[in-house]
C-alpha atoms as a PDB file:
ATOM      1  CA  UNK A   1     111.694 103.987 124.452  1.00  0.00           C
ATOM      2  CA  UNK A   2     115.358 104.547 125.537  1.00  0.00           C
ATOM      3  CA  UNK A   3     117.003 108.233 126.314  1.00  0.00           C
ATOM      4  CA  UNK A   4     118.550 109.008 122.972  1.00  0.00           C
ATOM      5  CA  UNK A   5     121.577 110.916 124.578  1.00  0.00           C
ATOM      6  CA  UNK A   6     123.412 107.885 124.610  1.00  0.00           C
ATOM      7  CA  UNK A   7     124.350 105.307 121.916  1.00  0.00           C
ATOM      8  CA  UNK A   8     123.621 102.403 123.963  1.00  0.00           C
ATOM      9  CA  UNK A   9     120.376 101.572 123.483  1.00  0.00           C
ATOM     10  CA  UNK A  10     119.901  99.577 126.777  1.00  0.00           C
ATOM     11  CA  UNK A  11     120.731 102.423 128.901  1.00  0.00           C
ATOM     12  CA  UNK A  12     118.314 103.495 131.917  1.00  0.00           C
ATOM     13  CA  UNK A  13     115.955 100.599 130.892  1.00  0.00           C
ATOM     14  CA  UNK A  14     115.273  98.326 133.042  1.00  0.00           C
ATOM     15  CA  UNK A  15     114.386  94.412 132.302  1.00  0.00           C
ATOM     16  CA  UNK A  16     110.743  95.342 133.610  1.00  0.00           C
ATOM     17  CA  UNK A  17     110.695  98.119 130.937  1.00  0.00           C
ATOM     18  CA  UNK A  18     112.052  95.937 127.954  1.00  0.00           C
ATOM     19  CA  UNK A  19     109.780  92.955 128.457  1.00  0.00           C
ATOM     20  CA  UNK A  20     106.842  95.383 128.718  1.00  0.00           C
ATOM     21  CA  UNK A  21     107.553  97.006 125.899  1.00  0.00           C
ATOM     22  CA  UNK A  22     107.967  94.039 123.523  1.00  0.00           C
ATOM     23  CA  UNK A  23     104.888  92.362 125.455  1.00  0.00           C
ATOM     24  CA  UNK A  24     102.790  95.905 124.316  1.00  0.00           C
ATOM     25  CA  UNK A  25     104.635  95.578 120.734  1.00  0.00           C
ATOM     26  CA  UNK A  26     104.592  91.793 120.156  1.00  0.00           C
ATOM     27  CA  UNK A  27     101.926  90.414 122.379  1.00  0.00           C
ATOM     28  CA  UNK A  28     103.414  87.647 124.295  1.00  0.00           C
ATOM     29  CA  UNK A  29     102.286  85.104 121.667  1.00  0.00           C
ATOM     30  CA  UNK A  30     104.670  86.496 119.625  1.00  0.00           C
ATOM     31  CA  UNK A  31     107.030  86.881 122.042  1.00  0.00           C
ATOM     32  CA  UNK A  32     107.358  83.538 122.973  1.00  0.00           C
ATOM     33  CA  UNK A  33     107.556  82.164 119.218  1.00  0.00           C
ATOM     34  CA  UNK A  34     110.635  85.013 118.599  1.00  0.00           C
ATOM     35  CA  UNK A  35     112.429  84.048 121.979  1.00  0.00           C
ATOM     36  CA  UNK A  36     111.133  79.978 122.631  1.00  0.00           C
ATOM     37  CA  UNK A  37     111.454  80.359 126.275  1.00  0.00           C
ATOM     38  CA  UNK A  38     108.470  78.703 129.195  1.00  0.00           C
ATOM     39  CA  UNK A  39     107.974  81.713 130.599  1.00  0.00           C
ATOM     40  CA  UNK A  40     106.795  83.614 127.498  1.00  0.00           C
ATOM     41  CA  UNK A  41     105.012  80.555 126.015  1.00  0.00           C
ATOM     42  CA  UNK A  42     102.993  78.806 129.139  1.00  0.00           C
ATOM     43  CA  UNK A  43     101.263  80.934 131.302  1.00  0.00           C
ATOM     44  CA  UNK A  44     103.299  84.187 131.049  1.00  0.00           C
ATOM     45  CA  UNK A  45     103.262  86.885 133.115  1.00  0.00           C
ATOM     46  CA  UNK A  46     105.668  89.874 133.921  1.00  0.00           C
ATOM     47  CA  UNK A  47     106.731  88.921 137.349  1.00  0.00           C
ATOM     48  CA  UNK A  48     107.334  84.851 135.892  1.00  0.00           C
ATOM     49  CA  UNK A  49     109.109  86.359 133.134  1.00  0.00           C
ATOM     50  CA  UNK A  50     111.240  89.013 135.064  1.00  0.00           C
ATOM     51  CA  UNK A  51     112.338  86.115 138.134  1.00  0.00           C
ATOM     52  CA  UNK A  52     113.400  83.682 135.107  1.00  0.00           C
ATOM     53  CA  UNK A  53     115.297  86.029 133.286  1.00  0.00           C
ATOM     54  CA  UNK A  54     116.948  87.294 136.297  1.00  0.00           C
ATOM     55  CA  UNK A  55     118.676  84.214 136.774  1.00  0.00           C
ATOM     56  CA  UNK A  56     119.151  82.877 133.489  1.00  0.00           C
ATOM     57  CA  UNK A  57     121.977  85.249 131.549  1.00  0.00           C
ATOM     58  CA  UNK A  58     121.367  83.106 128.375  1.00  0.00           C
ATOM     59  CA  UNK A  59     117.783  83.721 128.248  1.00  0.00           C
ATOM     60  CA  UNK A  60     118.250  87.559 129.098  1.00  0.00           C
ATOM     61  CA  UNK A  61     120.692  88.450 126.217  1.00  0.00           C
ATOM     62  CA  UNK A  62     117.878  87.125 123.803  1.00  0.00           C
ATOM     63  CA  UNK A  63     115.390  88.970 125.095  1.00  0.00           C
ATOM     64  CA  UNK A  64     117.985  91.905 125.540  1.00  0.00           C
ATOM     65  CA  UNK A  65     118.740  91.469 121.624  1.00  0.00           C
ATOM     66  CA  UNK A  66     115.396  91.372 120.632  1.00  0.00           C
ATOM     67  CA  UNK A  67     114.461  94.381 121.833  1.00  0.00           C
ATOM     68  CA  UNK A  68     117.497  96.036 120.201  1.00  0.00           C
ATOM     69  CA  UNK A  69     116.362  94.866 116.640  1.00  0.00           C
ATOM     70  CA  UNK A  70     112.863  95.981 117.595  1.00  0.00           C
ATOM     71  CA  UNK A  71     114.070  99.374 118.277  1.00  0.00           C
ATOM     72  CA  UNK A  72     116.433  99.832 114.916  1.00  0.00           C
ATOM     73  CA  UNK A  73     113.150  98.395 113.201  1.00  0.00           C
ATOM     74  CA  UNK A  74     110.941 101.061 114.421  1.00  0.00           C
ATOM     75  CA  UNK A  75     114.004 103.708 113.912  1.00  0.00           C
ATOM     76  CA  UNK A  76     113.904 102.957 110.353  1.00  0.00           C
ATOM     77  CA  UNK A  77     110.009 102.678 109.263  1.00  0.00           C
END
């Protein structure tokens, strides 16, 4: 997970690092019924996932806010 020297908890990853991190933690059956986007939910894969959220800022702040809440989850069990 992220460097803790800094409060935001985005910095230094990377989108490849985020989705393959929730993919490990959520599976991406899961992942695609907590952020109903194609790419998670019909034939996923990292490099489908990482072109379409590249180009869709919409798509990328859910994913991006997801893995924020997954972090303060695991901070606090």
């Amino acid at each position: 997970m992220p460097d803790q020297s800094s409060k935001d908890p985005l910095h230094g990853m990377t989108l490849e690092k985020i989705i393959k991190n929730l993919v490990e933690y959520y599976g991406w059956e899961e992942l695609g019924k907590r952020v109903k986007i194609d790419c998670f939910n019909f034939d996923p894969s990292l490099s489908s996932s990482l072109k379409f959220l590249r180009h869709t800022p919409w798509a990328r702040e859910k994913v991006e806010q997801l893995y924020v809440r997954t972090l303060k989850q695991e901070q606090s069990d």
